[in-house]
Structure formats: C-alpha cells, structure tokens
PDB file of N, CA and C in Angstrom:
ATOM      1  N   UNK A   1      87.023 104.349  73.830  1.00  0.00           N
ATOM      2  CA  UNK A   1      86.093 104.666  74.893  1.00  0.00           C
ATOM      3  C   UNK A   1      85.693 106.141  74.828  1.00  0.00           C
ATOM      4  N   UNK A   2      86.673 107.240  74.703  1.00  0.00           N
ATOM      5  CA  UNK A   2      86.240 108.299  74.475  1.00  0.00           C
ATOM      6  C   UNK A   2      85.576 108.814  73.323  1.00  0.00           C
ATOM      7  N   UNK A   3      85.595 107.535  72.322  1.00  0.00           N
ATOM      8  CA  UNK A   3      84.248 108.070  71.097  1.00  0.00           C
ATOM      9  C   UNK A   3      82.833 107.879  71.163  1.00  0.00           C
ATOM     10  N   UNK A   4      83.233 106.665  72.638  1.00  0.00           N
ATOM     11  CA  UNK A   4      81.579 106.102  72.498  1.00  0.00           C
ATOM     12  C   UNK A   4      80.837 107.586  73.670  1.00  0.00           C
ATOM     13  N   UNK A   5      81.944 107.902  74.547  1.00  0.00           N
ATOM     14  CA  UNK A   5      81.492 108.710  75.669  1.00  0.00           C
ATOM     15  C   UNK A   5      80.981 110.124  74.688  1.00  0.00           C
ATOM     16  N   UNK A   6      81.877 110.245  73.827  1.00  0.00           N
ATOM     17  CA  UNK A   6      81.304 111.811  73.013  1.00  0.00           C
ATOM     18  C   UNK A   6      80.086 111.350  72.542  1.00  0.00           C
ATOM     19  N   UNK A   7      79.900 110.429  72.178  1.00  0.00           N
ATOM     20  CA  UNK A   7      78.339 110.003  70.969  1.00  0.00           C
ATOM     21  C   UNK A   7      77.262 109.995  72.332  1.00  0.00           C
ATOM     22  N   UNK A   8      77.428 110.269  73.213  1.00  0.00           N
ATOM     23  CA  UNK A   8      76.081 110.198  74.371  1.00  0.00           C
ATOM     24  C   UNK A   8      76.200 111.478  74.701  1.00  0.00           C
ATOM     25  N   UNK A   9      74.904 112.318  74.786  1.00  0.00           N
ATOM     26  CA  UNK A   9      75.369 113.748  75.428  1.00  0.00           C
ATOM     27  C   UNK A   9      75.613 114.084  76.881  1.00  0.00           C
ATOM     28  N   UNK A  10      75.070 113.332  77.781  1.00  0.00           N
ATOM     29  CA  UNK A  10      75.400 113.048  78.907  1.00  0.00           C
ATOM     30  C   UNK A  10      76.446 113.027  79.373  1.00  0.00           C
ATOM     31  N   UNK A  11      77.085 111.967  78.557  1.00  0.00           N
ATOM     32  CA  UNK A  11      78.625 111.425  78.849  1.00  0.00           C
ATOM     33  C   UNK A  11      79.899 112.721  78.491  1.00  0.00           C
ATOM     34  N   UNK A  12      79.093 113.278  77.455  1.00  0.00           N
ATOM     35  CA  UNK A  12      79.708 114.601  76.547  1.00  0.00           C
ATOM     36  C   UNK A  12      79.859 115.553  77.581  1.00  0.00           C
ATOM     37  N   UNK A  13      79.162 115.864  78.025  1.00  0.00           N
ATOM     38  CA  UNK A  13      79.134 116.685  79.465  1.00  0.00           C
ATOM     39  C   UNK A  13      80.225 116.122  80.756  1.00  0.00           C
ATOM     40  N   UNK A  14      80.070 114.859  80.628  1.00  0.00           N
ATOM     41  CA  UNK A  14      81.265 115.029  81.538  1.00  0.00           C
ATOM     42  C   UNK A  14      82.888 115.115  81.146  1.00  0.00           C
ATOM     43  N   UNK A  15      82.835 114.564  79.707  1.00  0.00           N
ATOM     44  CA  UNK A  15      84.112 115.123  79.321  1.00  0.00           C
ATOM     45  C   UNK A  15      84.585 116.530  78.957  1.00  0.00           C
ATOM     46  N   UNK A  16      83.631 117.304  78.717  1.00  0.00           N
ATOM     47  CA  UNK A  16      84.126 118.735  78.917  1.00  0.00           C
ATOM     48  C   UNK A  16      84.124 119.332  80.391  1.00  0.00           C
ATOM     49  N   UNK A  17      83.467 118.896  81.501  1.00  0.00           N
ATOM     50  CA  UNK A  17      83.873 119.531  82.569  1.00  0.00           C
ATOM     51  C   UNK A  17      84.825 118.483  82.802  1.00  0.00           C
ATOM     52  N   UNK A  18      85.497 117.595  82.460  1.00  0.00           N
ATOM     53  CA  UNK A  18      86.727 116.962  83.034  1.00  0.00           C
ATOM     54  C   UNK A  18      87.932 117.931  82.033  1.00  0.00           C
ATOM     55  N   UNK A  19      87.546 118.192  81.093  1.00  0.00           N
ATOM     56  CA  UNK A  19      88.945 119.040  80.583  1.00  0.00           C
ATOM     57  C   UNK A  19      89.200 120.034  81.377  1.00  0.00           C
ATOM     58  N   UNK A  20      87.271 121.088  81.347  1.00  0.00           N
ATOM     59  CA  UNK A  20      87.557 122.020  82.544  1.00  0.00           C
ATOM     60  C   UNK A  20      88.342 122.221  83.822  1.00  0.00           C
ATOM     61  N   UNK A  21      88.309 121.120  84.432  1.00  0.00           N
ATOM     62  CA  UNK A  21      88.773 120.697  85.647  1.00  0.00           C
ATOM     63  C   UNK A  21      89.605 120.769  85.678  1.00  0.00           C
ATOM     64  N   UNK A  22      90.262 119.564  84.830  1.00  0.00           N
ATOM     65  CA  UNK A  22      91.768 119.402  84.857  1.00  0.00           C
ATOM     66  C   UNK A  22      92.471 120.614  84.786  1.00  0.00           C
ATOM     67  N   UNK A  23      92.020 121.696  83.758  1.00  0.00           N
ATOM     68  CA  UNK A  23      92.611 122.620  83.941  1.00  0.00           C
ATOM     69  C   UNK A  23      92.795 123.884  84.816  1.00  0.00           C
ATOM     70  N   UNK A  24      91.844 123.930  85.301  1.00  0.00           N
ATOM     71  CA  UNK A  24      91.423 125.044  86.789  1.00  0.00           C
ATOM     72  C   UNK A  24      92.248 123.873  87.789  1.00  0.00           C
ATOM     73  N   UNK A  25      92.569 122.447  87.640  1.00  0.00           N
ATOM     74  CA  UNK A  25      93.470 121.816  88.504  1.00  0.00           C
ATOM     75  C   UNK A  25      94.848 122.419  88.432  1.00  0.00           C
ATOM     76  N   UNK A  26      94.845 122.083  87.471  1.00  0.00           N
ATOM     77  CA  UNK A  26      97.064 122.699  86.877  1.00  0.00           C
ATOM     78  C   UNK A  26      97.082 124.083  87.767  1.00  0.00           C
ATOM     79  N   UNK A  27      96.131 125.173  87.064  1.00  0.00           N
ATOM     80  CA  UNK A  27      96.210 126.376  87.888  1.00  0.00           C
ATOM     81  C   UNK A  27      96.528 126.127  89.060  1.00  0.00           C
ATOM     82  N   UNK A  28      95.292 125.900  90.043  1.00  0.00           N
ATOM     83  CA  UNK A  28      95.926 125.546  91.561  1.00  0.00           C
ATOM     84  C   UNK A  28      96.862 125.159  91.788  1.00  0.00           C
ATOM     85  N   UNK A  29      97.373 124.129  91.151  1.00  0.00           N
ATOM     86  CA  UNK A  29      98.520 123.400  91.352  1.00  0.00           C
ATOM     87  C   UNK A  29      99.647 124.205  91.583  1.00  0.00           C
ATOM     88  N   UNK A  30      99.923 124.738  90.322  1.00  0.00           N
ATOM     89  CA  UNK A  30     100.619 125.623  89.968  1.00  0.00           C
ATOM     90  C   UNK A  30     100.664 127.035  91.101  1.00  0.00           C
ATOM     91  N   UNK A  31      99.749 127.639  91.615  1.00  0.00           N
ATOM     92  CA  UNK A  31      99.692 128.673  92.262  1.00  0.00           C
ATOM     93  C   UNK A  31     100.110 128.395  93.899  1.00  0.00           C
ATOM     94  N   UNK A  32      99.751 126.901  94.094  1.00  0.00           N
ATOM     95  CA  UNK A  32      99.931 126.185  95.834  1.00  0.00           C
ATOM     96  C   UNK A  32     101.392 126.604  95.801  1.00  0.00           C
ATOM     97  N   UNK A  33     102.011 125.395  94.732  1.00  0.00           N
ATOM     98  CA  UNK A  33     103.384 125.317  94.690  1.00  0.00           C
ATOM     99  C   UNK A  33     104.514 126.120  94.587  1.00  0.00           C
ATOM    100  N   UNK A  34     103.824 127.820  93.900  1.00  0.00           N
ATOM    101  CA  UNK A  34     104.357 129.017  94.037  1.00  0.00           C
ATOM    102  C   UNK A  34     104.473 129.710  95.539  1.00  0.00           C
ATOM    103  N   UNK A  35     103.183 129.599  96.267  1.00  0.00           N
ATOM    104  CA  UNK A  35     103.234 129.965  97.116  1.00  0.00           C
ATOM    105  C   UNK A  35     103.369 129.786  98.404  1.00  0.00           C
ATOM    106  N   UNK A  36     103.580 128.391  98.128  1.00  0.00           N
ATOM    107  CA  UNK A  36     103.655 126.871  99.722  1.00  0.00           C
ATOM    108  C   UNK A  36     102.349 126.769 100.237  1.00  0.00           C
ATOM    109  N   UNK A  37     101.082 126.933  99.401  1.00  0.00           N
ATOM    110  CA  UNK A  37      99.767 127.252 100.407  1.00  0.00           C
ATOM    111  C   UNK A  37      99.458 125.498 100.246  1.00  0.00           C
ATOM    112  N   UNK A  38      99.135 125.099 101.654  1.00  0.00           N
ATOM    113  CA  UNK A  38      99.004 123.293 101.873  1.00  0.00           C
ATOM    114  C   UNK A  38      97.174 123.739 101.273  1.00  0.00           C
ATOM    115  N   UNK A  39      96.581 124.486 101.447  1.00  0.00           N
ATOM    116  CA  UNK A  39      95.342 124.592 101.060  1.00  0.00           C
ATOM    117  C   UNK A  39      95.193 124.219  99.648  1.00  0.00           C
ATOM    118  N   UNK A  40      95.824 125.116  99.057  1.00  0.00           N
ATOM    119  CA  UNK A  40      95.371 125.456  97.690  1.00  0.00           C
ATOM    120  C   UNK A  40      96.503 123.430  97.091  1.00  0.00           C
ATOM    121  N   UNK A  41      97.045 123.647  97.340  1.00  0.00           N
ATOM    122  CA  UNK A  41      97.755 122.222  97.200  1.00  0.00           C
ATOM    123  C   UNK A  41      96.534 120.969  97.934  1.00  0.00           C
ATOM    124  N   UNK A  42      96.113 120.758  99.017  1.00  0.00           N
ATOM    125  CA  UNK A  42      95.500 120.025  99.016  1.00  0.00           C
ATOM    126  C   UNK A  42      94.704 119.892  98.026  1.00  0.00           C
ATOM    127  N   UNK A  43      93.933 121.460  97.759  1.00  0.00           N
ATOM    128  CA  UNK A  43      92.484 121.050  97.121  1.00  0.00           C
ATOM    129  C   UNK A  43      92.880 120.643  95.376  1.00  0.00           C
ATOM    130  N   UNK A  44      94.271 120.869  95.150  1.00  0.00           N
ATOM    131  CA  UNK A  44      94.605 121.024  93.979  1.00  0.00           C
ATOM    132  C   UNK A  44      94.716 119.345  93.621  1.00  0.00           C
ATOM    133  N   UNK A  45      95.025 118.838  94.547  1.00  0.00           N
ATOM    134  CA  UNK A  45      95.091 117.301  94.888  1.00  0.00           C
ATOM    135  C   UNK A  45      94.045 116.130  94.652  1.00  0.00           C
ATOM    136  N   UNK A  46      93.084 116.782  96.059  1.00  0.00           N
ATOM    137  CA  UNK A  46      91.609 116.667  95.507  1.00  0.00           C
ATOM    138  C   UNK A  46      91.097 116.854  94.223  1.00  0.00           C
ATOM    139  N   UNK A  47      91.436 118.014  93.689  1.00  0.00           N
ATOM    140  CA  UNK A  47      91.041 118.120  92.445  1.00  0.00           C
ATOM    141  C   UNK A  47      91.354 117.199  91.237  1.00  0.00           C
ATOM    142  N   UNK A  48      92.700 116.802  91.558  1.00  0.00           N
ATOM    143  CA  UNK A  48      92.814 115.395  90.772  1.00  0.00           C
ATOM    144  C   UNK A  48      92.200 114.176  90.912  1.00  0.00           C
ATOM    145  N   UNK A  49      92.178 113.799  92.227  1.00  0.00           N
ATOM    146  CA  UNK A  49      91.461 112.469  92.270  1.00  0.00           C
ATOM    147  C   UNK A  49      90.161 112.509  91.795  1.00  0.00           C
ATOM    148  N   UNK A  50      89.137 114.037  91.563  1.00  0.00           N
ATOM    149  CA  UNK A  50      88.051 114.067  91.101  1.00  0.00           C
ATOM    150  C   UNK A  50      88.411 113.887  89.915  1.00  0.00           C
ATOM    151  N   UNK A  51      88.982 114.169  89.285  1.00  0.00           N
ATOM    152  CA  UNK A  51      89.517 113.921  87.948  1.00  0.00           C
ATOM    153  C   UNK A  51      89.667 112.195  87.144  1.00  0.00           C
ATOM    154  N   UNK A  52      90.512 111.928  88.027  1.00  0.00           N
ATOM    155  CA  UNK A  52      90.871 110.380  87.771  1.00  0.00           C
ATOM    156  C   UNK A  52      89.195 109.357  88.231  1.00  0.00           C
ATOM    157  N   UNK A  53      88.491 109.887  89.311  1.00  0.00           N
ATOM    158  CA  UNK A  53      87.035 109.726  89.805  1.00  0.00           C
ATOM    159  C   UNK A  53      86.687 110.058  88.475  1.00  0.00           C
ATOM    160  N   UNK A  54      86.570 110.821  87.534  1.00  0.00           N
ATOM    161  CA  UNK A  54      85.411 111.576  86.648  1.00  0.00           C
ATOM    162  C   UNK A  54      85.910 110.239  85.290  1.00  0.00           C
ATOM    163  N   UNK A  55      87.521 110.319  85.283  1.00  0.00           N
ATOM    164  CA  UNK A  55      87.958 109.586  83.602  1.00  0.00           C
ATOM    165  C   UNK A  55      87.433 108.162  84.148  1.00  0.00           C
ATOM    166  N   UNK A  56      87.581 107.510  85.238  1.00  0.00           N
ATOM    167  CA  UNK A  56      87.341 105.916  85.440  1.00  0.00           C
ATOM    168  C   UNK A  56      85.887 105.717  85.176  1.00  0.00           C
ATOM    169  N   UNK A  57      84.661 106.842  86.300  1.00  0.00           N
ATOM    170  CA  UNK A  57      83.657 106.505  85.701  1.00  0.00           C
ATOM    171  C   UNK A  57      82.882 106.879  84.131  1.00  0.00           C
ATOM    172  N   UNK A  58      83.204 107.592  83.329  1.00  0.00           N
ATOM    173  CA  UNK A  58      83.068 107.696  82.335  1.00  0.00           C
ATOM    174  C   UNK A  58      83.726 106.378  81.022  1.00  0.00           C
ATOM    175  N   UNK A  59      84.680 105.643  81.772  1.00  0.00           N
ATOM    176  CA  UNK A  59      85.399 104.566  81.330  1.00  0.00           C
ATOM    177  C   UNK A  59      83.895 103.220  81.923  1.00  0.00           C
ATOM    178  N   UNK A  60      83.800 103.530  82.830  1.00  0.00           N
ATOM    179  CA  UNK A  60      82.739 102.863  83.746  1.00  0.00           C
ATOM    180  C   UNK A  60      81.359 102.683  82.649  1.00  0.00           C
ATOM    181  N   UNK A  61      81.073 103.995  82.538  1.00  0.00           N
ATOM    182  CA  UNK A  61      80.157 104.030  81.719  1.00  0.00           C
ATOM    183  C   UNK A  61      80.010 103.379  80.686  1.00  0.00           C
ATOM    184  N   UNK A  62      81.144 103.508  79.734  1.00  0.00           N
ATOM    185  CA  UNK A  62      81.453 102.816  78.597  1.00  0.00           C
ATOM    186  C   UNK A  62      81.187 101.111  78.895  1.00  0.00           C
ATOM    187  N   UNK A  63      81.694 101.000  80.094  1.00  0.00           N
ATOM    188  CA  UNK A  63      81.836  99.087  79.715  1.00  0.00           C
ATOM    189  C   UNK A  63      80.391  98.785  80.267  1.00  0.00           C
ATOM    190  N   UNK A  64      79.896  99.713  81.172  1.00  0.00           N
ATOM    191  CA  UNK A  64      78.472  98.768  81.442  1.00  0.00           C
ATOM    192  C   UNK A  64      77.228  99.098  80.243  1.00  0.00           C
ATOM    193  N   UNK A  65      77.765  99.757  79.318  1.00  0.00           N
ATOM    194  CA  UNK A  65      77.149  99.654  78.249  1.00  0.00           C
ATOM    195  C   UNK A  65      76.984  98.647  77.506  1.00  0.00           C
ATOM    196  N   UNK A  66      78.547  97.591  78.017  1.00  0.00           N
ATOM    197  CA  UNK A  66      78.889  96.157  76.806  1.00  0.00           C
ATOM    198  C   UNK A  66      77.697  95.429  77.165  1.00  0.00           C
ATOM    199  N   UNK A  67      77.420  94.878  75.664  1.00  0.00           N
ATOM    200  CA  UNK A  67      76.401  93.416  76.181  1.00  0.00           C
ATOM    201  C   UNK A  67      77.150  92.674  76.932  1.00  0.00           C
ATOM    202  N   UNK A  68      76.684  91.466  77.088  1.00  0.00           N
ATOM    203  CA  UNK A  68      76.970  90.428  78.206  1.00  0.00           C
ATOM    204  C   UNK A  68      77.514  89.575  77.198  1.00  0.00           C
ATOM    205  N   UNK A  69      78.519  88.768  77.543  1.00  0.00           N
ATOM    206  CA  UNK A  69      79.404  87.664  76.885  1.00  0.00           C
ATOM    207  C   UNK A  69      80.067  86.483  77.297  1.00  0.00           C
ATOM    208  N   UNK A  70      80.874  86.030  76.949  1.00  0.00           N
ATOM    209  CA  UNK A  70      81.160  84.261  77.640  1.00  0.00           C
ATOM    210  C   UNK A  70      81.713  84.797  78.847  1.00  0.00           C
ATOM    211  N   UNK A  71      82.717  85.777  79.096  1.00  0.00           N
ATOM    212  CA  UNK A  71      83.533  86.192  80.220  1.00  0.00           C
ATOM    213  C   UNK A  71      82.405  86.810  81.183  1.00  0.00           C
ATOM    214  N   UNK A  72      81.362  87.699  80.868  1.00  0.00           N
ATOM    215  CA  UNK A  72      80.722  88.557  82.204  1.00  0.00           C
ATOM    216  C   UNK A  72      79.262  87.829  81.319  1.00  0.00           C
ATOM    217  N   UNK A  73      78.834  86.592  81.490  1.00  0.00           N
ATOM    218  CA  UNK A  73      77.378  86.106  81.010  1.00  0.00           C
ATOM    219  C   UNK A  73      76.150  87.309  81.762  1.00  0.00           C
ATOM    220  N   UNK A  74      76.695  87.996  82.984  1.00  0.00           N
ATOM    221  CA  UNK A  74      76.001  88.620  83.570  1.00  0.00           C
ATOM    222  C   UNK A  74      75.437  90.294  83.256  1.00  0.00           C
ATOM    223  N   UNK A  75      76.935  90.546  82.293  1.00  0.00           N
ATOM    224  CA  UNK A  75      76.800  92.156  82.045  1.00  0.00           C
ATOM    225  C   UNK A  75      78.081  92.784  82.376  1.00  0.00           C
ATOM    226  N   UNK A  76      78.467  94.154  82.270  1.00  0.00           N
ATOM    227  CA  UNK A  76      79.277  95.138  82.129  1.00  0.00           C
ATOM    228  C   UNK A  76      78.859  95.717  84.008  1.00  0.00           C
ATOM    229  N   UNK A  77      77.684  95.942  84.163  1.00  0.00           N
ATOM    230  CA  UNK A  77      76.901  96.988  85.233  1.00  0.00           C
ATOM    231  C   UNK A  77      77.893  97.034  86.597  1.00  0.00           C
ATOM    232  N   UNK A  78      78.547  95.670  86.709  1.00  0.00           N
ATOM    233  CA  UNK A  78      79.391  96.260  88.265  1.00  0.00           C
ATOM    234  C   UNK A  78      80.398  97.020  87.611  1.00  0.00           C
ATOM    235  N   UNK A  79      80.981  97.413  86.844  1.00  0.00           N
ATOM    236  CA  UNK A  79      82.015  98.287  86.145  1.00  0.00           C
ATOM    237  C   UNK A  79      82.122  99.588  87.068  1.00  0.00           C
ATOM    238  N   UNK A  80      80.536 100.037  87.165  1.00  0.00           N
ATOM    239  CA  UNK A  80      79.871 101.097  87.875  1.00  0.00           C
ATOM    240  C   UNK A  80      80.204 101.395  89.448  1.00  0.00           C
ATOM    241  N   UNK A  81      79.770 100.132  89.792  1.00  0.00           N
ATOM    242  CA  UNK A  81      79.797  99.820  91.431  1.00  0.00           C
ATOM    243  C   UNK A  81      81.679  99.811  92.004  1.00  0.00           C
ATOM    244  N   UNK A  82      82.477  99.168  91.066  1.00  0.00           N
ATOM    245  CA  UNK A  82      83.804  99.281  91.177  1.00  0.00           C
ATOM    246  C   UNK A  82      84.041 101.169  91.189  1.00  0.00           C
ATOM    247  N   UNK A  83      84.043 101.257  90.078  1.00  0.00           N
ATOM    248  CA  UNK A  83      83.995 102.908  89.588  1.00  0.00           C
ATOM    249  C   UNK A  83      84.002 103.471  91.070  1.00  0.00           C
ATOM    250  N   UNK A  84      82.848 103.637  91.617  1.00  0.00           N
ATOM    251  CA  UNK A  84      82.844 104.101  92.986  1.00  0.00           C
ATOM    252  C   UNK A  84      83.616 103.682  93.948  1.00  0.00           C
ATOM    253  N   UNK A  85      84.117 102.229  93.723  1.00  0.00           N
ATOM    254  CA  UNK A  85      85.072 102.084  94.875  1.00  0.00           C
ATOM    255  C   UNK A  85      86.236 102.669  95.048  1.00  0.00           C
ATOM    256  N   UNK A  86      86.586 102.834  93.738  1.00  0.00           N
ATOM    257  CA  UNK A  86      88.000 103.508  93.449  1.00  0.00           C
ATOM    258  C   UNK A  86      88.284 104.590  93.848  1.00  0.00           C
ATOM    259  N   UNK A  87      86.998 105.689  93.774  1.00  0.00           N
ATOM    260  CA  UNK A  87      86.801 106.756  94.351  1.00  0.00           C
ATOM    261  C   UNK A  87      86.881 107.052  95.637  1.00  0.00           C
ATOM    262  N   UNK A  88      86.314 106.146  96.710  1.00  0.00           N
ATOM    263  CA  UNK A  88      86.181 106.299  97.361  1.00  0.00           C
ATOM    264  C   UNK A  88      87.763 105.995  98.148  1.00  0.00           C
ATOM    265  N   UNK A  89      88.517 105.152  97.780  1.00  0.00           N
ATOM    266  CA  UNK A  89      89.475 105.037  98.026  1.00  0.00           C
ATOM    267  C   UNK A  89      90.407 106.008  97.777  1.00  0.00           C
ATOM    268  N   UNK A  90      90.173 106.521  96.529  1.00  0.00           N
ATOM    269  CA  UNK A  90      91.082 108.044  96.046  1.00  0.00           C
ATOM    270  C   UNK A  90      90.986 108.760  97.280  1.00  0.00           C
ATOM    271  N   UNK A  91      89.836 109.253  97.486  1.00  0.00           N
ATOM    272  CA  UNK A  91      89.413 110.159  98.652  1.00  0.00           C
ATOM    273  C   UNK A  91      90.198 109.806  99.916  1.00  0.00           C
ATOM    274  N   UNK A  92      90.316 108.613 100.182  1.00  0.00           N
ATOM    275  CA  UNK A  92      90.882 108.239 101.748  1.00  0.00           C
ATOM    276  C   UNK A  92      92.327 108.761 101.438  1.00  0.00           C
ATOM    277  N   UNK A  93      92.793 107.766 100.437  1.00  0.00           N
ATOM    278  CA  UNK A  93      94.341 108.398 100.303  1.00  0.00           C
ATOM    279  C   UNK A  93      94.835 109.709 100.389  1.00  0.00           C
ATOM    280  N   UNK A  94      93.710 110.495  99.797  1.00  0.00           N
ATOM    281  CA  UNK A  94      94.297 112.114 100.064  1.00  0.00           C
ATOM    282  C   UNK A  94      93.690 112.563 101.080  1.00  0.00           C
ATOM    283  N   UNK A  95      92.859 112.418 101.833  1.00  0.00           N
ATOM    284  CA  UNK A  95      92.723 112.661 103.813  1.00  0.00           C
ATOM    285  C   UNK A  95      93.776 112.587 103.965  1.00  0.00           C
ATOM    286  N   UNK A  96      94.455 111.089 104.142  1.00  0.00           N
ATOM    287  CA  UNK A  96      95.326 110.336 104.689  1.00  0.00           C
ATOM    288  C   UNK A  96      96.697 111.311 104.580  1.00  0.00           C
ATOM    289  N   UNK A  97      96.416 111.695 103.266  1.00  0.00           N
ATOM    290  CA  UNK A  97      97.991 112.278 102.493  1.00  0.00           C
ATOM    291  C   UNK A  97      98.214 113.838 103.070  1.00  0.00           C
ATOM    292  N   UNK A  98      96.705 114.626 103.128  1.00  0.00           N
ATOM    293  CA  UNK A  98      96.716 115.730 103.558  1.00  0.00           C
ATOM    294  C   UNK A  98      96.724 115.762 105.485  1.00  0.00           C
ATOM    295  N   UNK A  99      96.319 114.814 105.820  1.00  0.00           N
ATOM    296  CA  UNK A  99      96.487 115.279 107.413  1.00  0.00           C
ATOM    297  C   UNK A  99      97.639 114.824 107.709  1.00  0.00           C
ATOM    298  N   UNK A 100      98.583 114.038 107.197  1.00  0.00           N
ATOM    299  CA  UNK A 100      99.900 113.581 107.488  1.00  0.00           C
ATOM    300  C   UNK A 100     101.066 114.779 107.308  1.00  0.00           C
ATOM    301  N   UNK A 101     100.599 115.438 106.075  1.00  0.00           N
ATOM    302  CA  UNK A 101     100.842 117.038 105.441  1.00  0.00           C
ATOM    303  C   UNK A 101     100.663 118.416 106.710  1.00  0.00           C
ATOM    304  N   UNK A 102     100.117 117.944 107.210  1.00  0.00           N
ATOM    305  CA  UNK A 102      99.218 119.218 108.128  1.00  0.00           C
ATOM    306  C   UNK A 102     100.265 118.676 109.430  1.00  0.00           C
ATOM    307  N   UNK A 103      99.920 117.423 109.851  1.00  0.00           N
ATOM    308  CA  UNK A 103     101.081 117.473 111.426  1.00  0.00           C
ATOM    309  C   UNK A 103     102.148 117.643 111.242  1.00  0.00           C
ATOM    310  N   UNK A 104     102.846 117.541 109.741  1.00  0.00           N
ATOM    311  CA  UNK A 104     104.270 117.933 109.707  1.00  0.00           C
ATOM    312  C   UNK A 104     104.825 119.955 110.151  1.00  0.00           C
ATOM    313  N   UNK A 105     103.609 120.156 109.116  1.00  0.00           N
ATOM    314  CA  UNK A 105     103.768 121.499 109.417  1.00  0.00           C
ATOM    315  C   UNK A 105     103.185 122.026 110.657  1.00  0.00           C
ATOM    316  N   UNK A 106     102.526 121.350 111.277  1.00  0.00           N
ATOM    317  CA  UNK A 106     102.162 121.903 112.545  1.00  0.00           C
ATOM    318  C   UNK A 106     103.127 122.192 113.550  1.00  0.00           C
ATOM    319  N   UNK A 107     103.774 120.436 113.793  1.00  0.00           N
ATOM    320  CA  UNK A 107     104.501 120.759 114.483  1.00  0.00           C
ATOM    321  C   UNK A 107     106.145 121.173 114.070  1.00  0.00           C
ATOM    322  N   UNK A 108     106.175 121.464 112.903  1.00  0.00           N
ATOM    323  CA  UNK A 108     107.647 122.242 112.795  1.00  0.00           C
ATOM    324  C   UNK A 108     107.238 123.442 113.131  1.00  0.00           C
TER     325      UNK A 108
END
C-alpha cells in the first residue's frame, strides 16, 4: 500500500507530512511527559490519532482505487466513507480521554 501511495503525488504528500508529524508528535510527547503539562500531552495525543486518521486514510485511498470484484461487485469507494468514521471516533475517544484527564486533576 505504501508503494502505490508513493507512485501518486498527492498521496506522496501525505506520507511525508505523516512522517513529519509523527515526529513533531514524539517531541511533544516526550516534552508533556517531562514536564506533567496535560496540554502538551493532550495535544501530543491528538496528534496521534491525526496520525493513525492520516495512515488509515491513505490506506483508504489505496483500496478505493481497487477495481470492483466478486466480493465488492460495487467498488473499493466506501473504504473512504469508513476512513472518516474511524476518525471521527478517534477524536471522541480522546475528548472523552482528555476531559476525564482534566476532572482528575481538577479536583485533586
């Protein structure tokens, strides 16, 4: 999947700002966890699920590229529409994960 994503330049683009990412992710990561900041840790968090958001739809990409066959007679194209769901679910989980994060420390 990641050969077909390099051979499109489009797709090429998003795999170098996903390396980018990932790595300005670690940093944060790395710097929250030095310093206990729930900020820089949340967003460092966030920053992953954009991540795992960026590798699925680029995976996304790849399959709604497939022709259509005995299993999907219809096509690859909801690959896409899933893609987003996943995301969107990433996202809830880390609300969910970060405000649960936040009343602990509030009220200690």
């Amino acid at each position: 999947m990641l050969q077909h994503a390099w051979s499109r330049p489009e797709s090429r683009r998003l795999v170098v700002f996903l390396g980018l990412s990932t790595g300005f992710m670690l940093v944060e990561a790395a710097v929250g966890l030095l310093s206990n900041s729930l900020g820089l840790m949340g967003d460092a968090c966030h920053m992953l699920f954009d991540n795992a958001a960026l590798a699925i739809g680029i995976w996304a990409s790849g399959m709604a590229d497939r022709p259509p066959d005995l299993r999907y007679p219809y096509g690859y194209k909801r690959f896409e529409v899933l893609a987003g769901f996943v995301n969107a679910l990433f996202l809830i989980f880390v609300a969910v994960t970060i405000m649960v994060e936040a009343t602990e420390r509030f009220s200690s």
